[in-house]
N, C-alpha and C. Protein backbone atom coordinates (compact mmCIF):
# COMPACT_ATOMS: atom_id res chain seq x y z
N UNK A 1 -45.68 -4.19 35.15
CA UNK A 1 -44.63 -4.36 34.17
C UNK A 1 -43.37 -4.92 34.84
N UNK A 2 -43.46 -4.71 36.28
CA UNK A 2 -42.31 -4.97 36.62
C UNK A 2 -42.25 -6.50 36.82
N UNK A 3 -43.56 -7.35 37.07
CA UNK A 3 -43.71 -8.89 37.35
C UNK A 3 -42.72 -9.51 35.52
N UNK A 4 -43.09 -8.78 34.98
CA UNK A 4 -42.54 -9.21 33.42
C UNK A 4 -41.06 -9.27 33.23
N UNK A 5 -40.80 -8.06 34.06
CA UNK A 5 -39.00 -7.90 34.26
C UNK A 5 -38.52 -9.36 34.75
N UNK A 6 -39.11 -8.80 35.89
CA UNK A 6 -38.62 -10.24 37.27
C UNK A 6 -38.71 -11.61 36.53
N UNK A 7 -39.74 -12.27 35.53
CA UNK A 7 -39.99 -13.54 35.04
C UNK A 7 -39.05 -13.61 33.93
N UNK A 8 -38.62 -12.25 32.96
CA UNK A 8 -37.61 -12.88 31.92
C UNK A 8 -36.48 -12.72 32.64
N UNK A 9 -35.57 -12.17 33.62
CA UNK A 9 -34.64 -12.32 34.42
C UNK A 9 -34.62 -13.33 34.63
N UNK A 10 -35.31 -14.35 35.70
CA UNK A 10 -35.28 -15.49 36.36
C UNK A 10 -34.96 -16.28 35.21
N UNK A 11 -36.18 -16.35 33.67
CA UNK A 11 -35.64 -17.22 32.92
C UNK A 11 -34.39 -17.13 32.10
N UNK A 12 -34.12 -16.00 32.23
CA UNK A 12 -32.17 -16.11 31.69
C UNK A 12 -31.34 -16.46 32.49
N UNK A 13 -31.44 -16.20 33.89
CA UNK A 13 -31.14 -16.95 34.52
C UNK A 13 -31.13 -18.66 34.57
N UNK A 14 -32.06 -19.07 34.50
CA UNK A 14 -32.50 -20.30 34.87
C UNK A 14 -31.96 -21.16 32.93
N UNK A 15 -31.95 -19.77 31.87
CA UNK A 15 -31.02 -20.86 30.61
C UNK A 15 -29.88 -20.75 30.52
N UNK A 16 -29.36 -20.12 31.65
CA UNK A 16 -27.84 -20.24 31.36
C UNK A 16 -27.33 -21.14 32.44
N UNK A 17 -28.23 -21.58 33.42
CA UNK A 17 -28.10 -22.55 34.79
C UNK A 17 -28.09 -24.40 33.60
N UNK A 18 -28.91 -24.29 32.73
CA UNK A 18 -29.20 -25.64 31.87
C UNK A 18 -28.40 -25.68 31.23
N UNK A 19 -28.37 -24.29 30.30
CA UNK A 19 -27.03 -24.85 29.29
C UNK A 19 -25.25 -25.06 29.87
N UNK A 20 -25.10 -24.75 31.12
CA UNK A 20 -24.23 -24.99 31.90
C UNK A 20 -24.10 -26.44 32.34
N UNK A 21 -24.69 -27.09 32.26
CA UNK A 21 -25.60 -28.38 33.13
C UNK A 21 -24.19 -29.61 32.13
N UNK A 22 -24.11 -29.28 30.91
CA UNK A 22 -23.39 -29.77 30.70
C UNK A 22 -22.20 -29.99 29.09
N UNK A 23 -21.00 -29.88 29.04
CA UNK A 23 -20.57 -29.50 28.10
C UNK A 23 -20.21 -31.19 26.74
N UNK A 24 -20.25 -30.21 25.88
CA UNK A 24 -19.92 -31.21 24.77
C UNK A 24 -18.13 -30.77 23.68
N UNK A 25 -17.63 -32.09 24.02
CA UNK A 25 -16.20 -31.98 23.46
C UNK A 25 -16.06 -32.93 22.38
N UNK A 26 -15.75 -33.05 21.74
CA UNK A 26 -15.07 -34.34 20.73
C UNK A 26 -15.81 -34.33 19.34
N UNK A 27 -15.67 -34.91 18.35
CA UNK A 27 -15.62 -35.15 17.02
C UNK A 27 -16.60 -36.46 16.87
N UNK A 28 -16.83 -37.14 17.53
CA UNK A 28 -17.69 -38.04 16.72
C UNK A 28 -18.86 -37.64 16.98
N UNK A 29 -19.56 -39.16 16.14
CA UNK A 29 -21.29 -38.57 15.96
C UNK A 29 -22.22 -38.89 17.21
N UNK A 30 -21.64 -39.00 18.37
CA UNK A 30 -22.60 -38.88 19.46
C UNK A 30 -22.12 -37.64 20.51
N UNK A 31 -20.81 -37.19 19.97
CA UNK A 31 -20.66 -35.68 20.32
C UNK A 31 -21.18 -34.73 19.72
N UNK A 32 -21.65 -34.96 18.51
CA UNK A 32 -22.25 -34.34 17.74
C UNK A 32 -23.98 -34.41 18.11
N UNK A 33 -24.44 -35.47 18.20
CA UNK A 33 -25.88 -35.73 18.74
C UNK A 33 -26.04 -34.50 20.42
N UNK A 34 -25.00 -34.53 21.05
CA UNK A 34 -25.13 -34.18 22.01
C UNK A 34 -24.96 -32.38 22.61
N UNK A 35 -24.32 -32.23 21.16
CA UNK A 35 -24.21 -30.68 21.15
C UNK A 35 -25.46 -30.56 20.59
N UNK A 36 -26.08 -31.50 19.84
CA UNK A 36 -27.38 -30.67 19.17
C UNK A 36 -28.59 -30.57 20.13
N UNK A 37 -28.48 -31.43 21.07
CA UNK A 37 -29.83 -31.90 22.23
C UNK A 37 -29.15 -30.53 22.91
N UNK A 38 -27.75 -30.47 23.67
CA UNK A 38 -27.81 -29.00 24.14
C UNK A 38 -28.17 -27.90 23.82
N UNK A 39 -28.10 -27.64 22.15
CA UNK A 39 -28.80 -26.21 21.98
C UNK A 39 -30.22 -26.87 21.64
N UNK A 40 -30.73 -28.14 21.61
CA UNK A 40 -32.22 -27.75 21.94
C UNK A 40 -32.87 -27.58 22.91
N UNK A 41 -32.15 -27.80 23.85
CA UNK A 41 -32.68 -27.25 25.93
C UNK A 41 -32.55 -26.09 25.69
N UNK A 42 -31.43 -25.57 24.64
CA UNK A 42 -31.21 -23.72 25.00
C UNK A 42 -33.00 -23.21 24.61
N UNK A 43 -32.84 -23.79 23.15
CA UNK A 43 -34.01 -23.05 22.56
C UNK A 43 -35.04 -22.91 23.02
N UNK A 44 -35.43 -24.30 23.70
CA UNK A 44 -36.70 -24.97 24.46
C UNK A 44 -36.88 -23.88 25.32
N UNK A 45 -35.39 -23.59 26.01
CA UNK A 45 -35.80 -22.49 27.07
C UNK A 45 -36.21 -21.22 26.84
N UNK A 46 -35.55 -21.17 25.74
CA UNK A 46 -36.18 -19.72 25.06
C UNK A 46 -37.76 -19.60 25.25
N UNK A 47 -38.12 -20.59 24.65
CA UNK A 47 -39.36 -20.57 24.20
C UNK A 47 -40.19 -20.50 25.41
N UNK A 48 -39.79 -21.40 26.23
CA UNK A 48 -40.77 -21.30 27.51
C UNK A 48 -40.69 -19.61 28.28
N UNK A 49 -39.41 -19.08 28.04
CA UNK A 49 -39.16 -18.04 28.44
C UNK A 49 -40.41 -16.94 28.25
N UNK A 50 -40.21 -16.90 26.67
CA UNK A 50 -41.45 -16.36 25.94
C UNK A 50 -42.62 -16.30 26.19
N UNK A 51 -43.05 -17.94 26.37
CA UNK A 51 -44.42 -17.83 26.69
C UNK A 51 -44.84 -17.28 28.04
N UNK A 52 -44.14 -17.67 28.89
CA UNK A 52 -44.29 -17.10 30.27
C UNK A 52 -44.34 -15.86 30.04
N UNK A 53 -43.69 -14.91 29.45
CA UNK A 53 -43.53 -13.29 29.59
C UNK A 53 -44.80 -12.96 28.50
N UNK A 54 -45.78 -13.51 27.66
CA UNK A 54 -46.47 -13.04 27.18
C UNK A 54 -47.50 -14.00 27.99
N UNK A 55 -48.01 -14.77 28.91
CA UNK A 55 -48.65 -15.00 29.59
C UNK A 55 -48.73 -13.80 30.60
N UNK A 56 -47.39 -13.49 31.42
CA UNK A 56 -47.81 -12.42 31.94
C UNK A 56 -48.47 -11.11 31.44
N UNK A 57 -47.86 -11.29 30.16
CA UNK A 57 -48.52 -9.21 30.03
C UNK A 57 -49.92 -9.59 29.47
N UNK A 58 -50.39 -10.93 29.26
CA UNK A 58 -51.63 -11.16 29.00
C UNK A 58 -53.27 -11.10 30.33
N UNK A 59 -52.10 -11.31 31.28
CA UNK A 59 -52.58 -11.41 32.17
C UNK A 59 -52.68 -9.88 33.06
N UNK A 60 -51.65 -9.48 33.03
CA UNK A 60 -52.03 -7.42 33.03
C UNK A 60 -52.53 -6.87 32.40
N UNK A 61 -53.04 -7.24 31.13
CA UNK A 61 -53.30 -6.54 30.29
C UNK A 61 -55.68 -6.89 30.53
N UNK A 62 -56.00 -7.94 30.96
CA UNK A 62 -56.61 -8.17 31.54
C UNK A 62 -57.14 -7.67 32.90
N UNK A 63 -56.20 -7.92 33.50
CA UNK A 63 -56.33 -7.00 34.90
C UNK A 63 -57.05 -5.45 34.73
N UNK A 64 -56.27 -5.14 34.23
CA UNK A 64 -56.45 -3.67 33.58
C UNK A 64 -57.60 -3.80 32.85
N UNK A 65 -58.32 -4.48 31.83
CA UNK A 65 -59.19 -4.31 31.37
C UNK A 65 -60.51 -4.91 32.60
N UNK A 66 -60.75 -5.42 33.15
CA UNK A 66 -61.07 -5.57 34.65
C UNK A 66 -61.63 -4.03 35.29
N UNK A 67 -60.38 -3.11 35.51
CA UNK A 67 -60.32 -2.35 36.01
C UNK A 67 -61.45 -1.21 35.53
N UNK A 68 -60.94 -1.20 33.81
CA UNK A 68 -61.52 0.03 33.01
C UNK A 68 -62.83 -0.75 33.34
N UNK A 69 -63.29 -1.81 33.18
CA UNK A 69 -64.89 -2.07 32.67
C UNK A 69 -65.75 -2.07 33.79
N UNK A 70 -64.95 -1.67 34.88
CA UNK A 70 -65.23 -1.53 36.32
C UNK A 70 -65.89 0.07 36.51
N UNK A 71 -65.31 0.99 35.60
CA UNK A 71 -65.56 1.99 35.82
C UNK A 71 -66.15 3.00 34.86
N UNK A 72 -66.46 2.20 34.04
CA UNK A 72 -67.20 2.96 32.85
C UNK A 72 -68.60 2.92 33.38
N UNK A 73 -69.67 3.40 32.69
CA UNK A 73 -70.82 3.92 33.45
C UNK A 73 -71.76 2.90 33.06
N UNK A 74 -72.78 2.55 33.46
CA UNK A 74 -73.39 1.08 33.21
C UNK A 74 -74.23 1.18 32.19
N UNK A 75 -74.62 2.54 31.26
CA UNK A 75 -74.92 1.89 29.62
C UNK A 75 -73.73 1.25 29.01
N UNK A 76 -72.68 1.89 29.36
CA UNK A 76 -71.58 1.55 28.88
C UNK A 76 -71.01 0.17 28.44
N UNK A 77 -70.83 -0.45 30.25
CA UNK A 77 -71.10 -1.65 30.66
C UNK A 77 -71.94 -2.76 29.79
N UNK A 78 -72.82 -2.33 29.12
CA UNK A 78 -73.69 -3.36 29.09
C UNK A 78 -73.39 -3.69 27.21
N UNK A 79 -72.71 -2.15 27.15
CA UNK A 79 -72.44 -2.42 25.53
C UNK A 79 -71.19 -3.38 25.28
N UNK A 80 -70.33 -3.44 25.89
CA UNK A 80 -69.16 -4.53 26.49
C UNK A 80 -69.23 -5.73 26.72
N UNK A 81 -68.41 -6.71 26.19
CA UNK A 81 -68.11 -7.84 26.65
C UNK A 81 -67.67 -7.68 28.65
N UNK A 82 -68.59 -8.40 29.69
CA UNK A 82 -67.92 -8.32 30.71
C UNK A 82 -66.84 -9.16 30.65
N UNK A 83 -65.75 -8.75 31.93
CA UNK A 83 -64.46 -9.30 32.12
C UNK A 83 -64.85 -10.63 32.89
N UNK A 84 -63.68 -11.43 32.57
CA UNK A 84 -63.95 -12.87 32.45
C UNK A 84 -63.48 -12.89 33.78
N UNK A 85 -63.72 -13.80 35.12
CA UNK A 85 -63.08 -13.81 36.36
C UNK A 85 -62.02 -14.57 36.72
């Protein structure tokens, strides 16, 4: 659980490093174009954020099932989908 901590940290980190990257001032319509492309890097990052942190717990959550199907008793075993490698 803690790899999950560490990966959405880094990526809040790493969207407030982009949306820093660069600011938008003024009134016309390519200041306007340009505030909107900035909050779509924000979002974008969101999103990647996301997927990464449910890649990980997808990926523990696996592990772990690994583990259990490791140790159940081999009628058991056989009534089970084995774990994928």
């Amino acid at each position: 659980m803690r790899d999950v901590k560490d990966a959405a940290e880094r990526e809040k980190l790493a969207q407030a490093e982009r949306a820093e990257q660069f600011t938008v001032e003024g009134d016309e319509a390519i200041d306007e174009l340009a505030g909107g492309i900035k909050k779509m890097l924000a979002d974008l990052s969101g999103v990647i954020g996301h997927v990464t942190e449910s890649a990980e717990q997808l990926d523990a959550g696996h592990q772990a099932y690994r583990i259990i199907f490791h140790l159940l008793p081999p009628e058991e075993q056989k009534k089970k989908s084995p774990p994928a490698e």
